[in-house]
Protein backbone atom coordinates (compact mmCIF):
# COMPACT_ATOMS: atom_id res chain seq x y z
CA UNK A 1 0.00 0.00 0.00
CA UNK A 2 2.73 2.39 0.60
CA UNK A 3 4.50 1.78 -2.40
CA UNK A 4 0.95 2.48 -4.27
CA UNK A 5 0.73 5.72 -2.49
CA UNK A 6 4.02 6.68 -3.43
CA UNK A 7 3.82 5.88 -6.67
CA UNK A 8 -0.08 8.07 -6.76
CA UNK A 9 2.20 11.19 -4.68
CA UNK A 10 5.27 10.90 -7.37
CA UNK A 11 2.33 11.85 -10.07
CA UNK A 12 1.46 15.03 -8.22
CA UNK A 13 4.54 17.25 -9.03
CA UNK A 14 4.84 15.88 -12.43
CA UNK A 15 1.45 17.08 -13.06
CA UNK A 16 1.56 20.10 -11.22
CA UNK A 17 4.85 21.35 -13.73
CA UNK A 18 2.56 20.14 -16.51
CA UNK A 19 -0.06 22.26 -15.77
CA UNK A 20 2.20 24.93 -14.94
CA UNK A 21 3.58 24.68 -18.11
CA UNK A 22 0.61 25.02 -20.00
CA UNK A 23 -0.81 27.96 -17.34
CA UNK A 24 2.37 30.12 -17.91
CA UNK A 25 2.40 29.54 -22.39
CA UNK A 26 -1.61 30.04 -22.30
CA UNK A 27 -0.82 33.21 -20.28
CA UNK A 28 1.88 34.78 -22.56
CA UNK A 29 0.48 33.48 -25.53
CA UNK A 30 -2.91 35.61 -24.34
CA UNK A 31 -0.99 38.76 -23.98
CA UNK A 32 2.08 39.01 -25.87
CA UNK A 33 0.39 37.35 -29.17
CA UNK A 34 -2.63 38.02 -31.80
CA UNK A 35 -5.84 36.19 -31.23
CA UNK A 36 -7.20 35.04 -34.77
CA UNK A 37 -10.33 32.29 -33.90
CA UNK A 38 -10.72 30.37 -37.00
CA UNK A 39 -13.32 28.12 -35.62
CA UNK A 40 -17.33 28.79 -34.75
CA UNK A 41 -19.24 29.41 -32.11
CA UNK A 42 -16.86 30.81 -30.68
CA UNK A 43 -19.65 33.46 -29.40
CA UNK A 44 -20.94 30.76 -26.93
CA UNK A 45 -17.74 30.84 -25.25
CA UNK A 46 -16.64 34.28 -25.42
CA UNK A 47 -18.28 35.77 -21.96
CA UNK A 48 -15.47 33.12 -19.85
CA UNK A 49 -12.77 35.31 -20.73
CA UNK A 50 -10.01 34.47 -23.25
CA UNK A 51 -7.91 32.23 -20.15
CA UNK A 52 -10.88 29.87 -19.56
CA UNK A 53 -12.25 30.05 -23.04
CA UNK A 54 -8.97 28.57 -24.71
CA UNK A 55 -9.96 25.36 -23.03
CA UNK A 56 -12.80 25.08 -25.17
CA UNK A 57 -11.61 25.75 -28.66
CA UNK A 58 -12.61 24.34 -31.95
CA UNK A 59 -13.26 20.68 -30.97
CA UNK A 60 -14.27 21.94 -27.19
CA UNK A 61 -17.09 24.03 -27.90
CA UNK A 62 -19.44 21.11 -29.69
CA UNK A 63 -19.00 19.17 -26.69
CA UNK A 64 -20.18 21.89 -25.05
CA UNK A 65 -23.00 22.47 -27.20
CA UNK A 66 -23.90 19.15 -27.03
CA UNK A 67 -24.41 19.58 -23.25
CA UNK A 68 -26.60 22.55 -23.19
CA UNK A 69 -28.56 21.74 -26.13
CA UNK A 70 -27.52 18.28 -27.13
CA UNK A 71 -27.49 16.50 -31.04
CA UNK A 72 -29.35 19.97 -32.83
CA UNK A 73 -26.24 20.89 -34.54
CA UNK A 74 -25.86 19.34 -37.93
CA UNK A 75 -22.51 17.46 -37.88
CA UNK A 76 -22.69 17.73 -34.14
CA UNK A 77 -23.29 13.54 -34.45
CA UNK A 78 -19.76 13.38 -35.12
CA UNK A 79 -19.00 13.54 -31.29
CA UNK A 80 -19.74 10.72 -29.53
CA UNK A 81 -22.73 10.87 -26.14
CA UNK A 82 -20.75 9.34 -23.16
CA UNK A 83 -18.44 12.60 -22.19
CA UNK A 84 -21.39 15.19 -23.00
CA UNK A 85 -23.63 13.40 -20.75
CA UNK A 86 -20.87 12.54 -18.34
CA UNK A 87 -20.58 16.35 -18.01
CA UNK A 88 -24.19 17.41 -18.33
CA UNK A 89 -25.25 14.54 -15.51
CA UNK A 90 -22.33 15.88 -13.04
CA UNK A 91 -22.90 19.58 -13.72
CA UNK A 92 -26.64 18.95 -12.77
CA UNK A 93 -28.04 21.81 -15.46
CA UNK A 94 -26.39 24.19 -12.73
CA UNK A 95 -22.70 24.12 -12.26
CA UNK A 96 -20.75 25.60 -15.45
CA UNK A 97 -20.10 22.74 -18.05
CA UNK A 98 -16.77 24.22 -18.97
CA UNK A 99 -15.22 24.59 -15.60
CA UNK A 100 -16.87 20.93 -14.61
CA UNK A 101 -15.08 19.30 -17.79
CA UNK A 102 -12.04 20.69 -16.69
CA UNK A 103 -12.16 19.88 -13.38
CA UNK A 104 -13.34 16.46 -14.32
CA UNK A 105 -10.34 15.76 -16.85
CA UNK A 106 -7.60 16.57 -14.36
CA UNK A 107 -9.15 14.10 -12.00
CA UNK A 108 -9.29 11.49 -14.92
CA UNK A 109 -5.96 12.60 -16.06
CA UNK A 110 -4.81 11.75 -11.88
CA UNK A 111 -6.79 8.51 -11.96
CA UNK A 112 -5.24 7.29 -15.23
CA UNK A 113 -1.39 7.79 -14.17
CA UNK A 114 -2.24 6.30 -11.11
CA UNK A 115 -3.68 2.99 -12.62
CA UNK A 116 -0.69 3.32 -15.21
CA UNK A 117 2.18 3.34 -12.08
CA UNK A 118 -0.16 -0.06 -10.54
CA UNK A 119 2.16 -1.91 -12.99
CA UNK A 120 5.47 -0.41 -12.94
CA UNK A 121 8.34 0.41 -11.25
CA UNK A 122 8.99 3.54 -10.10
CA UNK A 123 12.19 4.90 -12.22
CA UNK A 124 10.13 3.53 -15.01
CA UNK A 125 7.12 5.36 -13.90
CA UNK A 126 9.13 8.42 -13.31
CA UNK A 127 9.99 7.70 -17.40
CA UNK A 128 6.26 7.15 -18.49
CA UNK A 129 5.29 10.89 -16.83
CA UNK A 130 8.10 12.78 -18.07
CA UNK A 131 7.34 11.23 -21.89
CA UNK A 132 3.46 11.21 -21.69
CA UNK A 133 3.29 15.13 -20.46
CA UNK A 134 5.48 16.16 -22.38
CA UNK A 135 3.95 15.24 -25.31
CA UNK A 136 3.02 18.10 -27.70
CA UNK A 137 -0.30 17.49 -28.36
CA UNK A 138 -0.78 16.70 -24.07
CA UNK A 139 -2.41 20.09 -23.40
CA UNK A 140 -5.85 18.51 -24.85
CA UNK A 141 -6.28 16.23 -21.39
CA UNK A 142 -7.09 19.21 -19.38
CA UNK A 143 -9.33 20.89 -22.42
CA UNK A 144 -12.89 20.10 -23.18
CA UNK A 145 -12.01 17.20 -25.11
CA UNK A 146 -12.50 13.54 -24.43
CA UNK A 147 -8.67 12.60 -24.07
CA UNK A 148 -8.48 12.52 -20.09
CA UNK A 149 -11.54 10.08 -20.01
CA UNK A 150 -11.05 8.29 -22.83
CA UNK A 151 -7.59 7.37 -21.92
CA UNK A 152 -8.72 6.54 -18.40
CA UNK A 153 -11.13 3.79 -19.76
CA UNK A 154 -8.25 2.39 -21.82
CA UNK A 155 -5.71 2.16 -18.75
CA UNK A 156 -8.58 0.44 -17.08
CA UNK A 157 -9.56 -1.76 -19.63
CA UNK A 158 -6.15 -3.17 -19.98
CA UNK A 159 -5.57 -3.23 -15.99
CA UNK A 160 -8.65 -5.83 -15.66
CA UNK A 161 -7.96 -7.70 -18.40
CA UNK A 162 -4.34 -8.14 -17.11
CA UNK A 163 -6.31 -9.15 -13.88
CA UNK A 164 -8.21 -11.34 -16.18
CA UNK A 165 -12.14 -9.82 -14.90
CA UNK A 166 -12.99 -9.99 -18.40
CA UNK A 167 -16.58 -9.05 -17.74
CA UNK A 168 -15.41 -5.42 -16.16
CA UNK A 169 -13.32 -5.16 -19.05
CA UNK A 170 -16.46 -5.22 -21.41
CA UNK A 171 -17.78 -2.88 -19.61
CA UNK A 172 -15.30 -0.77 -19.62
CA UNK A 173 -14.62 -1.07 -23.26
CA UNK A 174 -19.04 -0.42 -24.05
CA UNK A 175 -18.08 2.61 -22.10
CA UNK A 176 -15.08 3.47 -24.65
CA UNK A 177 -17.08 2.34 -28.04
CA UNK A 178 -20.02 5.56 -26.32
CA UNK A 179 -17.18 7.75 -26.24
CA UNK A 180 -14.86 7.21 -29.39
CA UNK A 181 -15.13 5.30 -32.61
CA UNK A 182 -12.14 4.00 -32.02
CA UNK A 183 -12.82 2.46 -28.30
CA UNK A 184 -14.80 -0.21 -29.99
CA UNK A 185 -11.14 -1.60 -30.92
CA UNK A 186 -11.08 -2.40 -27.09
CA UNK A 187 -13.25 -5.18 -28.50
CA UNK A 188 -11.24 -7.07 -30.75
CA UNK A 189 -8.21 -6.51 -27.88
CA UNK A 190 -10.91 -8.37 -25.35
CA UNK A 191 -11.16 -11.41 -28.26
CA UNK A 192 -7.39 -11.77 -28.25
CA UNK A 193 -7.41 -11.96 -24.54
CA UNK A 194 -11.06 -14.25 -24.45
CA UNK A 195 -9.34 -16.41 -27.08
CA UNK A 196 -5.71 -16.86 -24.91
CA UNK A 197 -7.62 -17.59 -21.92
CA UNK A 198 -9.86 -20.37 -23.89
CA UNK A 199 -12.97 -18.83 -22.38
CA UNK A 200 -16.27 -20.40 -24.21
CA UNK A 201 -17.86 -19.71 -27.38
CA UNK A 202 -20.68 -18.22 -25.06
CA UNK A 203 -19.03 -16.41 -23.02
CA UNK A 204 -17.00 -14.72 -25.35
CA UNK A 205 -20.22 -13.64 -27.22
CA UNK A 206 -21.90 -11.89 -24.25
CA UNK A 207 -18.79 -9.88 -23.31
CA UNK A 208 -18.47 -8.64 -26.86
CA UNK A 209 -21.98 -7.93 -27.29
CA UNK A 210 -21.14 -5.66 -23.91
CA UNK A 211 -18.02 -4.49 -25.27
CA UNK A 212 -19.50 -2.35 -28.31
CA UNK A 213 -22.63 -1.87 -26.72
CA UNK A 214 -21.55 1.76 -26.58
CA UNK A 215 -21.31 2.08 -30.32
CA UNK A 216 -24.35 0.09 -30.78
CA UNK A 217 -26.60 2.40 -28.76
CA UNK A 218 -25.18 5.56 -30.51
CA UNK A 219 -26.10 3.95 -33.87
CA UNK A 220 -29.15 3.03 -32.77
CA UNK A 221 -30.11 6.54 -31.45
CA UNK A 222 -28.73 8.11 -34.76
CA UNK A 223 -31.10 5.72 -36.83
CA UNK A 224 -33.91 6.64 -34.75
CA UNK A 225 -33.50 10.09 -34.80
CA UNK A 226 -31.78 10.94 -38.20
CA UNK A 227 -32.53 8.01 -39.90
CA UNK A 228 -28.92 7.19 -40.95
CA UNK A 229 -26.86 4.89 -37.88
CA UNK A 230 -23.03 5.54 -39.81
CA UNK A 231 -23.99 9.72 -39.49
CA UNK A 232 -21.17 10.03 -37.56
CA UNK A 233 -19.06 9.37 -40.30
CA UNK A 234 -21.06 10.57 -42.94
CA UNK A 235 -20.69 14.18 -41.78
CA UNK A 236 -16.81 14.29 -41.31
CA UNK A 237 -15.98 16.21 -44.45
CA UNK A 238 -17.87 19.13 -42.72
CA UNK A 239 -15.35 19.73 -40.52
CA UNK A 240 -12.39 20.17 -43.29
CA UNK A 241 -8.82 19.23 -43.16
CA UNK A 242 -9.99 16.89 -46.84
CA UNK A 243 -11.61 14.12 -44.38
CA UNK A 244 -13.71 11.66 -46.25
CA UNK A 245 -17.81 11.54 -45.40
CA UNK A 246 -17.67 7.71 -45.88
CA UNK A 247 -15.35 6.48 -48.89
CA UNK A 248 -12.35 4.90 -47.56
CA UNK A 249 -8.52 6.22 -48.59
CA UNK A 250 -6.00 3.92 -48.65
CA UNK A 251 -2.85 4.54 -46.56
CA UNK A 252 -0.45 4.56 -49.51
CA UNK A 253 -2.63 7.71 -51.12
CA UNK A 254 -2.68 9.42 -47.54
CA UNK A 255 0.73 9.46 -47.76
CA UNK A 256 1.18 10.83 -51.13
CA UNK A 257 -1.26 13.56 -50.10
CA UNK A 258 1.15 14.80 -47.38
CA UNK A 259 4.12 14.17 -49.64
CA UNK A 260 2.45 16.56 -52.52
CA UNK A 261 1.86 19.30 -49.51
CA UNK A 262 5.46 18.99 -48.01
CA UNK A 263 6.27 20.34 -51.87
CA UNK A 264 3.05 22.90 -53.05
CA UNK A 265 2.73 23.88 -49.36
CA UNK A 266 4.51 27.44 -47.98
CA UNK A 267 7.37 26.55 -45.72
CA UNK A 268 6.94 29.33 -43.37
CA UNK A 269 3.30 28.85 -42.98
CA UNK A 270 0.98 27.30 -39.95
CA UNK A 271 -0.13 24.77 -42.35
CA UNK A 272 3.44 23.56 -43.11
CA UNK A 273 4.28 23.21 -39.70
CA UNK A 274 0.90 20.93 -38.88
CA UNK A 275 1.93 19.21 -42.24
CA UNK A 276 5.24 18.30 -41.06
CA UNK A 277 4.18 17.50 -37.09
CA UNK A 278 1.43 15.20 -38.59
CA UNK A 279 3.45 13.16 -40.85
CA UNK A 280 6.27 12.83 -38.59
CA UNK A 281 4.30 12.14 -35.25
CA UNK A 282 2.61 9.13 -37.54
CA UNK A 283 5.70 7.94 -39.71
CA UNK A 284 7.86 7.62 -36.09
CA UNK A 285 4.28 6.31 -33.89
CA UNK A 286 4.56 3.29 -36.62
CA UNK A 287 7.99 2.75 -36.49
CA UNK A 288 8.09 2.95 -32.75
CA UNK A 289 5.71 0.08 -32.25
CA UNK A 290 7.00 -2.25 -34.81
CA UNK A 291 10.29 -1.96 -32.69
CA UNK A 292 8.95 -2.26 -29.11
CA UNK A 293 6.02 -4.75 -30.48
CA UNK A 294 7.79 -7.77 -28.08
CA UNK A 295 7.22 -5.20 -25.12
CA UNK A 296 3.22 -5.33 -25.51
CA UNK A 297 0.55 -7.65 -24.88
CA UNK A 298 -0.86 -8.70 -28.19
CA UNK A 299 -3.77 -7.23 -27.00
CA UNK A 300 -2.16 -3.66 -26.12
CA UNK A 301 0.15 -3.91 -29.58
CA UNK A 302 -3.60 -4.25 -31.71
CA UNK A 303 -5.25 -1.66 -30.28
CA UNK A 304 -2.69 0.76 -30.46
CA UNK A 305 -2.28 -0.30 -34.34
CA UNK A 306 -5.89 0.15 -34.98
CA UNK A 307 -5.69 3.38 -32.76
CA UNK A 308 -2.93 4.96 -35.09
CA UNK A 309 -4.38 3.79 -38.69
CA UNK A 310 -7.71 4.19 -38.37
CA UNK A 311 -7.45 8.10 -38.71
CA UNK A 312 -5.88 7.43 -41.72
CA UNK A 313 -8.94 6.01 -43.08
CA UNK A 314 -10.74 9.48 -43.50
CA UNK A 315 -7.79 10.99 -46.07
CA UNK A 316 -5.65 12.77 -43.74
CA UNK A 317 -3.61 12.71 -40.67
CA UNK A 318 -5.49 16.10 -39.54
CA UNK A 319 -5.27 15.68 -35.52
CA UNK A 320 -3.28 12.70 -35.30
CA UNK A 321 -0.63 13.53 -32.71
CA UNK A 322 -4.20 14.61 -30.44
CA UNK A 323 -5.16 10.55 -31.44
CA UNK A 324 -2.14 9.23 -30.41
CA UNK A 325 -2.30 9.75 -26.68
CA UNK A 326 -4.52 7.38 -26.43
CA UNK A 327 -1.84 4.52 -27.41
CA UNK A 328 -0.84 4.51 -23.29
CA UNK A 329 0.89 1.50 -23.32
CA UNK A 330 3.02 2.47 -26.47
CA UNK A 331 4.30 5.48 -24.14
CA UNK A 332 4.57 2.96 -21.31
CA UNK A 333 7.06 0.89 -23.70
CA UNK A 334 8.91 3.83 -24.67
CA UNK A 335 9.31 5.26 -21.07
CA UNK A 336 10.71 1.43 -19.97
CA UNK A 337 13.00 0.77 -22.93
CA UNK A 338 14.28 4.38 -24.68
CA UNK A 339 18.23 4.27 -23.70
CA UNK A 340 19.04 7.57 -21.70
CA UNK A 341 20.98 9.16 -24.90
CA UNK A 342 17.58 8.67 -27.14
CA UNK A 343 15.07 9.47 -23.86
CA UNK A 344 16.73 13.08 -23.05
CA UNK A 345 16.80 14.85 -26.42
CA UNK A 346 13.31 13.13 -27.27
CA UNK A 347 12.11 14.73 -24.19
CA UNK A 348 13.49 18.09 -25.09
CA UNK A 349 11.70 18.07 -28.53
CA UNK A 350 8.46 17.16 -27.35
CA UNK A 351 8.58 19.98 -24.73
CA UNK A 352 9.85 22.35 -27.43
CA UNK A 353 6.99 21.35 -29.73
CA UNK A 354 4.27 21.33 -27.16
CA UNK A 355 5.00 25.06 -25.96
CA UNK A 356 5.17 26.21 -29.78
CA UNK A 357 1.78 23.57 -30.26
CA UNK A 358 -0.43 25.67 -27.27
CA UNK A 359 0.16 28.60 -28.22
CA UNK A 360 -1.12 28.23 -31.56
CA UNK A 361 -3.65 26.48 -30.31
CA UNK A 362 -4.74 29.40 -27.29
CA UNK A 363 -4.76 31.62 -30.74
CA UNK A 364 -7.44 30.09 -32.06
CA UNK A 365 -5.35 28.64 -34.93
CA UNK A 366 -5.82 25.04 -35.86
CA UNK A 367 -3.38 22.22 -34.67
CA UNK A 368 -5.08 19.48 -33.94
């Protein structure tokens, strides 16, 4: 118990320089640079103040929508229900949304590194925090975005299946498949492990069922309501960034997409620089987990696989370094492996990138 407890107090300071981090760059960022919104709505969120309001950009403010006045947007179905009525349910109709999502992710954020150090030692614990927070696109676990949650039903998913409750795990994982499209991977991880463990044919078909259940009640809803159960998908290519509204792009044309941009695309320009962050952040999240692939669970190595292509399948890597954090225990693998000379300078960059990352993204200018 004491070593959990140390392990839960060792988080603290490491998150507390995280959030200082992001505190002091929103702050300068607000009054030393030029504050160009290129998202809407951004009237709803406007009376906070531009300190609080940066927590809710782009992404942030049709969650909030979705709380106050729930699926009336059109293309608001491409968020999925759990987090908005997570919030909605806590925040009683009478607390502020905003300020109860944030509150709510640092607690998940807490929860998560805490279930994360259950299984490790502490110098390699001490590893995972300084590479997972210093991630660049980290700021979005404390914004209105699902991140902090999400990633908190992941760590959780893969604790208990570890522990072999398989039926908590489905749970969990009907939980994910509510929030994300891509929690209802947690599934086919819970098959490998079902299928290991030589659990019956029965068995194995109820905590499935459970384990997309999530999904299957959003589609569900959408079918009743809008008469179309993939709308979800189908209204991606209103948010930009050349996402497809259903067709499928292979990875090899992705690829060549970002390859034709590195040479049409102005060097010097905001778009460049996501361009470049994008392709990199995938091309080295690949190549990272083909090498450390003995250091997973077969489980853990297919989910984050499916995690980091299937953004790819809409035509673009728009946002991926914000879809990565969810692949924990690739950043677990990193943190226990990465020889000092390659863990020091990597940490360096991603703190470099991250400051330059918020304070594009406090702004209002599009990163991810």
């Amino acid at each position: 118990m004491k070593k959990l407890l140390a392990k839960f107090s060792l988080s603290i300071p490491y998150v507390l320089f995280y959030l200082l981090t992001i505190f002091v760059v929103g702050f300068l960022s607000i009054k030393y640079l030029p504050f160009t919104p290129s998202f809407p709505y951004y009237n709803d969120i406007s009376s906070y103040g531009r300190s609080l309001a940066s927590l809710a950009h782009f992404d942030g403010i049709h969650y909030l929508r979705l709380v106050s006045k729930g699926y009336d947007d059109t293309g608001s179905q491409a968020f999925f229900p759990i987090y908005p009525l997570l919030v909605r349910s806590i925040s009683f109709g009478v607390m502020d949304p905003l300020i109860i999502a944030v509150v709510l992710n640092i607690i998940f954020l807490l929860v998560s590194l805490y279930v994360v150090g259950l299984d490790l030692k502490i110098n390699k614990f001490k590893r995972f925090l300084l590479l997972f927070l210093s991630f660049p696109a980290s700021f979005f676990l404390i914004a209105v975005y699902t991140e902090s949650f999400f990633i908190l039903l992941v760590v959780l998913f893969f604790h208990f299946t570890h522990k072999q409750n398989y039926l908590l795990s489905a749970i969990i994982a009907g939980i994910a498949s509510g929030t994300r499209l891509v929690g209802s991977f947690l599934a086919v991880s819970l098959l490998i492990e079902l299928v290991r463990n030589r659990q019956t044919l029965l068995r194995s078909s109820f905590l499935l069922f459970i384990s997309i259940s999530g999904l299957l009640g959003y589609m569900y809803f959408l079918f009743t309501r809008f008469g179309d159960p993939l709308m979800f998908i189908h209204v991606q290519s209103l948010f930009g960034a050349s996402r497809s509204d259903g067709e499928i792009i292979l990875l090899p044309q992705v690829i060549y997409r970002y390859l034709r941009m590195l040479v049409t695309v102005n060097p010097v320009s905001i778009l460049y620089f996501r361009v470049i962050w994008e392709l990199l952040t995938f091309i080295i999240s690949l190549i990272a987990l083909y090498v450390y692939r003995h250091k997973m669970s077969l489980s853990a190595l297919i989910f984050c696989l499916c995690a980091i292509l299937l953004p790819t399948l809409s035509g673009t890597l728009s946002s991926f370094p914000r879809y990565l954090l969810v692949c924990v225990p690739l950043f677990v693998a990193l943190g226990e492996n990465l020889k000092p000379r390659h863990f020091w300078p990597i940490l360096v960059i991603q703190y470099g990138i991250l400051i330059v990352a918020l304070a594009l993204f406090v702004q209002g200018i599009f990163i991810a």
